[in-house]
Protein backbone atom coordinates (compact mmCIF):
# COMPACT_ATOMS: atom_id res chain seq x y z
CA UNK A 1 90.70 62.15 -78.68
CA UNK A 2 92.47 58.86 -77.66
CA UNK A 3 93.89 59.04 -81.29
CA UNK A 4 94.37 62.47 -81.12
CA UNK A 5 96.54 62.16 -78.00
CA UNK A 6 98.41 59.18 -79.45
CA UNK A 7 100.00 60.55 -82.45
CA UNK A 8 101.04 63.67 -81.12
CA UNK A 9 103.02 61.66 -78.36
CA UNK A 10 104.51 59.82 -81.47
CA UNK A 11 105.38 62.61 -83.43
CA UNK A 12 109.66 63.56 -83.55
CA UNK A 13 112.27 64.96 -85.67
CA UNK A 14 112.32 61.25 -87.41
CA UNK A 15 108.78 60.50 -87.29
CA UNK A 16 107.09 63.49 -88.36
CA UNK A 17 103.68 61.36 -89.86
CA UNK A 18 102.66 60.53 -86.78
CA UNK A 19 101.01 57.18 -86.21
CA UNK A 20 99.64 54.40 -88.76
CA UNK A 21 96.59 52.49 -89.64
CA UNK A 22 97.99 49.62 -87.27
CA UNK A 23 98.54 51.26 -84.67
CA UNK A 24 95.02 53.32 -85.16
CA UNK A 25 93.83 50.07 -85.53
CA UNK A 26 95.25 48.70 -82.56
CA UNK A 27 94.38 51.42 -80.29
CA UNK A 28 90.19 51.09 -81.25
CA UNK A 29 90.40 47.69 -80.55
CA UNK A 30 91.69 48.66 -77.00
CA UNK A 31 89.22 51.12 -76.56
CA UNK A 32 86.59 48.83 -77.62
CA UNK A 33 88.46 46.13 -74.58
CA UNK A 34 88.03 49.06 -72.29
CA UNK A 35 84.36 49.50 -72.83
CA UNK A 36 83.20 46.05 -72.82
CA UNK A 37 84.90 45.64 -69.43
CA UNK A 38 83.86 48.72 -68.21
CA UNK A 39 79.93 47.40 -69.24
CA UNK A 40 81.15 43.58 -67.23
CA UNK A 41 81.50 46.24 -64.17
CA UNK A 42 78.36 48.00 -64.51
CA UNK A 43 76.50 44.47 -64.73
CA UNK A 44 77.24 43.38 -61.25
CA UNK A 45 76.25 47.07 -60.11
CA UNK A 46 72.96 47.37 -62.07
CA UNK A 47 73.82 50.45 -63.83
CA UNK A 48 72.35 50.10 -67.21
CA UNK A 49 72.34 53.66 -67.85
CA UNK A 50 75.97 53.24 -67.67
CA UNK A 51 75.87 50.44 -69.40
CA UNK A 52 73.88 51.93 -72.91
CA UNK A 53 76.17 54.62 -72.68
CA UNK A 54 79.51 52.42 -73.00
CA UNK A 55 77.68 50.03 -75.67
CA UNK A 56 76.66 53.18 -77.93
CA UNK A 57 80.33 54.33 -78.16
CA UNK A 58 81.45 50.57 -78.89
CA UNK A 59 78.74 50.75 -81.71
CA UNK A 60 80.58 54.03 -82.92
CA UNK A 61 84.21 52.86 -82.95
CA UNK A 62 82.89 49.91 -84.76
CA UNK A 63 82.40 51.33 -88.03
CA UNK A 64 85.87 52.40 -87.96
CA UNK A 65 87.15 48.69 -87.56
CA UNK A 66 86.83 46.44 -90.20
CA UNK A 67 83.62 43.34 -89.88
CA UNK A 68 84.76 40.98 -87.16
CA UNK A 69 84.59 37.12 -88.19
CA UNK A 70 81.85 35.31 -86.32
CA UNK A 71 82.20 32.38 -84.78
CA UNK A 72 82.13 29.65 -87.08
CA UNK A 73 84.58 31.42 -88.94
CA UNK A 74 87.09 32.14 -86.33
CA UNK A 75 87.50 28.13 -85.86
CA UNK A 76 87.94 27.88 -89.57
CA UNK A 77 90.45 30.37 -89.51
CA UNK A 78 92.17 28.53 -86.43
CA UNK A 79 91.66 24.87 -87.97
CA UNK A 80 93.74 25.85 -91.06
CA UNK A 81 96.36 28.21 -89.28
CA UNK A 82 97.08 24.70 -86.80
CA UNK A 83 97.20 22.39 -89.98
CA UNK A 84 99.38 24.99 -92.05
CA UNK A 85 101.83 25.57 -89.23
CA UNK A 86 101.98 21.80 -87.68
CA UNK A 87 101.07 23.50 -84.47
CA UNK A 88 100.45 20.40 -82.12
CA UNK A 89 99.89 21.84 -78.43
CA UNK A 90 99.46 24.39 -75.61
CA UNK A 91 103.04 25.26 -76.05
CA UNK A 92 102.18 26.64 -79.80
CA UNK A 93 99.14 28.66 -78.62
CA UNK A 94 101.62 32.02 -78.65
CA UNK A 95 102.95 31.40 -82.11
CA UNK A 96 99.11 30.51 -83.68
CA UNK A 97 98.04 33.90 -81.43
CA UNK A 98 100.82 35.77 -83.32
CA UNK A 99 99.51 34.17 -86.71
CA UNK A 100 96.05 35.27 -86.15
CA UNK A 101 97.32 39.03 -85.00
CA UNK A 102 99.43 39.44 -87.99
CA UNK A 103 96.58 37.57 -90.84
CA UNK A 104 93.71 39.34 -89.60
CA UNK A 105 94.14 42.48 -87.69
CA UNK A 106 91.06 43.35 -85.98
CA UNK A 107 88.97 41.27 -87.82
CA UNK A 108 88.90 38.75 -85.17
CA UNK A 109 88.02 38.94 -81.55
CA UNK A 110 91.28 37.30 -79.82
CA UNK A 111 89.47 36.40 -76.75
CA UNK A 112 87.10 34.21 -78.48
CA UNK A 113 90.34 33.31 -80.52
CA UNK A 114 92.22 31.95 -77.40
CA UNK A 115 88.85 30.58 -75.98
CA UNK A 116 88.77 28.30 -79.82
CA UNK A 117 92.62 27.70 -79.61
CA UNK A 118 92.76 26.21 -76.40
CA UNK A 119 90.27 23.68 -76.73
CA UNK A 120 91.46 22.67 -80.00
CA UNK A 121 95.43 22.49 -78.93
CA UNK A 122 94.62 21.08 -74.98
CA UNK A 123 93.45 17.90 -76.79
């Protein structure tokens, strides 16, 4: 419905399509933020009912996203985008973030992508 909702608020007299893939894309990936925080919360209260509940609809907006990178190849990814762009420090972690968000939409989780940047442009 959160789709749903979102193109009909985008829909006018120039934009009669209504939204894109992108932005589709974009919004699962928030909704799939929203649950995963939503199961940190119900963690510290014990409410594993709760907690199935959230994970089975993450499960089910998965198959609409396309396979996330693990790991191992998230640094890969990172490693090349720092070489390829001479990106040297802290200060470049916004335009390597921006890199990753335009190369690989939704492929990658950008937590674990800011968690791998960090330690590799702190140094």
């Amino acid at each position: 419905s959160a789709i749903k909702d979102k193109d009909i608020a985008s829909r006018s007299i120039e934009n009669k399509d209504g939204i894109g893939d992108d932005q589709i894309l974009t919004l699962l990936i928030s909704l799939i933020k929203q649950r995963k925080d939503s199961i940190e919360q119900f963690q510290k209260a014990n409410r594993d009912d709760l907690i199935k509940n959230e994970q089975s609809e993450i499960d089910v907006i998965n198959q609409y996203l396309p396979n996330q990178k693990t790991e191992e190849e998230t640094e890969i990814i990172i490693d090349n985008l720092i070489k390829a762009n001479n990106l040297e420090n802290l200060k470049d972690m916004g335009k390597l973030m921006g890199f990753v968000k335009k190369d690989y939409p939704g492929e990658v989780d950008m937590g674990l992508v800011s968690k791998i940047a960090k330690s590799k442009l702190g140094n």
